[in-house]
C-alpha atoms as a PDB file:
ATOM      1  CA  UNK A   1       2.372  89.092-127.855  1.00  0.00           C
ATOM      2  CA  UNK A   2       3.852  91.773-129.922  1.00  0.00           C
ATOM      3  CA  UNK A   3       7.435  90.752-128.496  1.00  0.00           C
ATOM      4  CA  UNK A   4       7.399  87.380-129.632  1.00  0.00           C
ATOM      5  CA  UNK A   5       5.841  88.268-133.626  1.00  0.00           C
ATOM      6  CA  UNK A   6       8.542  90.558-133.821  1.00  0.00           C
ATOM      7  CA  UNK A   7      10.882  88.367-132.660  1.00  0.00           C
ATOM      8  CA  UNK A   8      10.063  85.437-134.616  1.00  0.00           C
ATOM      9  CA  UNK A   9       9.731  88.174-138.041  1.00  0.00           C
ATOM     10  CA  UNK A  10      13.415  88.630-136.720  1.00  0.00           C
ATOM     11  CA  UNK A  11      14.342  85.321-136.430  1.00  0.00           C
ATOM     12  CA  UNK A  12      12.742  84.263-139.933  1.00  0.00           C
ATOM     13  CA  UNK A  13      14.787  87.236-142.000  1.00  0.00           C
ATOM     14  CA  UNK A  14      17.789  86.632-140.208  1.00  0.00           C
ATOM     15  CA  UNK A  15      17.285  82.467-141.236  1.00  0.00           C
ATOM     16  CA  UNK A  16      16.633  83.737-144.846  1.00  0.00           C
ATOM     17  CA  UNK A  17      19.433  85.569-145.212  1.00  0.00           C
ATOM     18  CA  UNK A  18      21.759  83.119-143.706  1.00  0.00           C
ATOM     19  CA  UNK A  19      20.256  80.929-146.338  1.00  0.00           C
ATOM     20  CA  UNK A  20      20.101  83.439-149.326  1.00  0.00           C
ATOM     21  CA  UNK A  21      24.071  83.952-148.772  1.00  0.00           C
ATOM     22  CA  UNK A  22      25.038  80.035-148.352  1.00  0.00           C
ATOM     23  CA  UNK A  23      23.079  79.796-151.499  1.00  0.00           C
ATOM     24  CA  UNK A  24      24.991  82.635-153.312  1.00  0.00           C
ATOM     25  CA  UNK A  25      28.116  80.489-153.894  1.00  0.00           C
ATOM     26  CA  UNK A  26      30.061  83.117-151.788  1.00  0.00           C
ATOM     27  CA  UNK A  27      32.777  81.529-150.096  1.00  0.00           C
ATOM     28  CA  UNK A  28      33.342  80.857-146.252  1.00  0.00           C
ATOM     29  CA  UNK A  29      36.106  83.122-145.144  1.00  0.00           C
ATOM     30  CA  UNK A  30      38.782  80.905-142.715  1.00  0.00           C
ATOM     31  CA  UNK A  31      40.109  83.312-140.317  1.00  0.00           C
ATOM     32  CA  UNK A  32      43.478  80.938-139.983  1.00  0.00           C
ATOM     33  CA  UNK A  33      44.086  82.015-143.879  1.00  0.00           C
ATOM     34  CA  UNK A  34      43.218  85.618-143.626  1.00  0.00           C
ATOM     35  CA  UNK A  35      45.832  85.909-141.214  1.00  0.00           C
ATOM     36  CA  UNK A  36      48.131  84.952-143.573  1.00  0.00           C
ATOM     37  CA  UNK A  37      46.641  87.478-145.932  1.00  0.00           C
ATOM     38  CA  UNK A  38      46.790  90.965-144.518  1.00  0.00           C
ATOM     39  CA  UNK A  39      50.448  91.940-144.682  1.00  0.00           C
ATOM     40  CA  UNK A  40      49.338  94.499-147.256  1.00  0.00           C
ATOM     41  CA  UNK A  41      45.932  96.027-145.726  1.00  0.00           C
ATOM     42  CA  UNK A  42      47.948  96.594-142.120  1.00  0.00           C
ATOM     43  CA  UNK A  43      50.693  98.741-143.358  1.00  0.00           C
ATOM     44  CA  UNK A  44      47.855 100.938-143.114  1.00  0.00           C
ATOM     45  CA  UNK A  45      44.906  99.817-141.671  1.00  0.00           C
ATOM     46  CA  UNK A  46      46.633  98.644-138.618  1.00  0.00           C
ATOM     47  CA  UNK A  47      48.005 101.849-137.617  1.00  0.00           C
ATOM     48  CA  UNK A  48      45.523 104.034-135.029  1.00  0.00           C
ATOM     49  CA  UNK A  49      45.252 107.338-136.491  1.00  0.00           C
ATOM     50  CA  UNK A  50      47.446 106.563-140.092  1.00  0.00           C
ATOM     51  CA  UNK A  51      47.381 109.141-142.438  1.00  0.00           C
ATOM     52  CA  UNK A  52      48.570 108.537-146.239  1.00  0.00           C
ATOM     53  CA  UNK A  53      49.247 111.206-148.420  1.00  0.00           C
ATOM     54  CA  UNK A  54      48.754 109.165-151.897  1.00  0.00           C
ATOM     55  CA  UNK A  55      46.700 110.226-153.851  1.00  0.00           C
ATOM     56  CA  UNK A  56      45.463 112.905-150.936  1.00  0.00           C
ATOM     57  CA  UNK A  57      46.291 113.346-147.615  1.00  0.00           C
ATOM     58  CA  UNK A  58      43.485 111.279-145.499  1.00  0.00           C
ATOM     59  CA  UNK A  59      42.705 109.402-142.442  1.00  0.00           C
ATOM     60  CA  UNK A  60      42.981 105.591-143.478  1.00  0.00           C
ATOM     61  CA  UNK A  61      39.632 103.877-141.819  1.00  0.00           C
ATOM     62  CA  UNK A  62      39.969 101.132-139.363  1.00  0.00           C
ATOM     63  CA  UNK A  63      38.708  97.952-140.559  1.00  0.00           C
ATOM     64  CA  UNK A  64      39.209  95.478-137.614  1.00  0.00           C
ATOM     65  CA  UNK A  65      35.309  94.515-136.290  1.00  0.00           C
ATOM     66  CA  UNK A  66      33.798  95.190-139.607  1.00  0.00           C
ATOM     67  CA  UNK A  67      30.793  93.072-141.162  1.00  0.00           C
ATOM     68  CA  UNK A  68      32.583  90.398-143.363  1.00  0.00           C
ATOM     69  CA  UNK A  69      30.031  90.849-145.823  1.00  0.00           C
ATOM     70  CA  UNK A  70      30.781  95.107-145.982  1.00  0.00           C
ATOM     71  CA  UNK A  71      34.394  93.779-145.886  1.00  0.00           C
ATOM     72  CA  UNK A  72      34.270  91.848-149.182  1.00  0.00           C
ATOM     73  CA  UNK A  73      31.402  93.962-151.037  1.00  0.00           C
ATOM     74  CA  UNK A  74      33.879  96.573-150.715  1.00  0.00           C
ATOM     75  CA  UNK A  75      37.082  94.685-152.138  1.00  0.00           C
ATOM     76  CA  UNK A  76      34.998  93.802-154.796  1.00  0.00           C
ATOM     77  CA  UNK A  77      33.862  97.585-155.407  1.00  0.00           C
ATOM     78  CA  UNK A  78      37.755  98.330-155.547  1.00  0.00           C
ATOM     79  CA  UNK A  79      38.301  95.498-157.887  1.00  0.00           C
ATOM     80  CA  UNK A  80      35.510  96.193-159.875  1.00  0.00           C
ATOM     81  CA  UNK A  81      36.440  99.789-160.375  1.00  0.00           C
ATOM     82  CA  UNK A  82      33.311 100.856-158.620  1.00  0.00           C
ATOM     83  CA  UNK A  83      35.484 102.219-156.206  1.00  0.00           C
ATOM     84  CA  UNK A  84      38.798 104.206-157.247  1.00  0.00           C
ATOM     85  CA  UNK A  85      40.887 104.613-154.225  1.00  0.00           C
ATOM     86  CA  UNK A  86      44.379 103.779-156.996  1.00  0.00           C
ATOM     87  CA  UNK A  87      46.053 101.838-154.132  1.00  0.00           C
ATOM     88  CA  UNK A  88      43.243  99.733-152.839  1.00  0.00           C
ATOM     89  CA  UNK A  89      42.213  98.789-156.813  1.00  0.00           C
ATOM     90  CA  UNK A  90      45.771  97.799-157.164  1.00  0.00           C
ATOM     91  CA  UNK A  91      45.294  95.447-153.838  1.00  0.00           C
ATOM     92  CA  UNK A  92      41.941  94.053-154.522  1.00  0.00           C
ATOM     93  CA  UNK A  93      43.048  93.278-158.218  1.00  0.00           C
ATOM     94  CA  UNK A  94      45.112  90.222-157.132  1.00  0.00           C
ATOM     95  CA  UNK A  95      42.473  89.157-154.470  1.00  0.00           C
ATOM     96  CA  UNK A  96      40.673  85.806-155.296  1.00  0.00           C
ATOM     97  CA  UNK A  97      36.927  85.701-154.296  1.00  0.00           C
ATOM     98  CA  UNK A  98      38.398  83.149-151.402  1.00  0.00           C
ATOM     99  CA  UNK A  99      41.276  85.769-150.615  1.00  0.00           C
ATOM    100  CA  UNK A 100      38.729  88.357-149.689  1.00  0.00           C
ATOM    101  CA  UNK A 101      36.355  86.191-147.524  1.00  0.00           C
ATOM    102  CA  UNK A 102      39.696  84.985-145.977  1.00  0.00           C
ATOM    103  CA  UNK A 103      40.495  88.539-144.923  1.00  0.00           C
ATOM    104  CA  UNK A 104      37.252  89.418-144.403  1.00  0.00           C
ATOM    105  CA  UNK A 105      36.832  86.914-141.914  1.00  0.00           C
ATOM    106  CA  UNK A 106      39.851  87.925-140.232  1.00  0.00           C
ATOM    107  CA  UNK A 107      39.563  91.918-139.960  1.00  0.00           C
ATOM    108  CA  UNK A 108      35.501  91.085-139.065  1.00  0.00           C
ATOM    109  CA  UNK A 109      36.827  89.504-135.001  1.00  0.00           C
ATOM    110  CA  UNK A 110      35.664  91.106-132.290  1.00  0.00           C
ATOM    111  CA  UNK A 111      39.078  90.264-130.681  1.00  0.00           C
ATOM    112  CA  UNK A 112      40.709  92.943-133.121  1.00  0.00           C
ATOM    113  CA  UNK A 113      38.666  95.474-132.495  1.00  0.00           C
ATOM    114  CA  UNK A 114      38.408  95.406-128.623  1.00  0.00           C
ATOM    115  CA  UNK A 115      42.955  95.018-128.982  1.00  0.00           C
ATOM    116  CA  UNK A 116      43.247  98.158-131.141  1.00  0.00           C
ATOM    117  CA  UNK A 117      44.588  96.283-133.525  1.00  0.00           C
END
């Protein structure tokens, strides 16, 4: 009995928040269009183990198989100047709200993640 109540509590937040985001106005990303989007965000996310040395010498994260909704929160932080990565607010500056659901949709495949790409 305590299965199924926790199931359907589950079920019922996971409903609500597919509601509360339709609702938001946030656009549907079109993984056709993000496609045609990510020439910029592979020169170094695409590459296993890239390192950049601008402004510091890191590890550049992998973003293939990410949540589409961590995806475009965090194009917005860089846009926003919430985030201050210089390269990354320079990207996310000419991003559209559609542009980053787009590649969102894109990087957030589970085909990309499981081909290393």
């Amino acid at each position: 009995m305590n299965r199924k109540i926790t199931l359907i509590v589950a079920l019922t937040v996971a409903l609500a928040s597919g509601t509360a985001a339709a609702q938001s106005g946030a656009p549907a990303g079109d993984v056709a269009k993000g496609s045609q989007k990510v020439q910029m965000c592979q020169g170094c996310h695409g590459i296993e183990g890239w390192r950049t040395a601008f402004p510091e010498v890191y590890t550049v994260p992998r973003i293939s198989g990410q949540q589409p909704a961590y995806l475009v929160n965090a194009l917005k932080a860089y846009r926003n100047g919430e985030r201050a990565h210089p390269s990354m607010r320079a990207i996310a500056a000419t991003l559209s709200d559609q542009d980053m659901a787009d590649v969102a949709a894109y990087y957030s495949q589970p085909a990309l993640k499981t081909a290393g790409k």
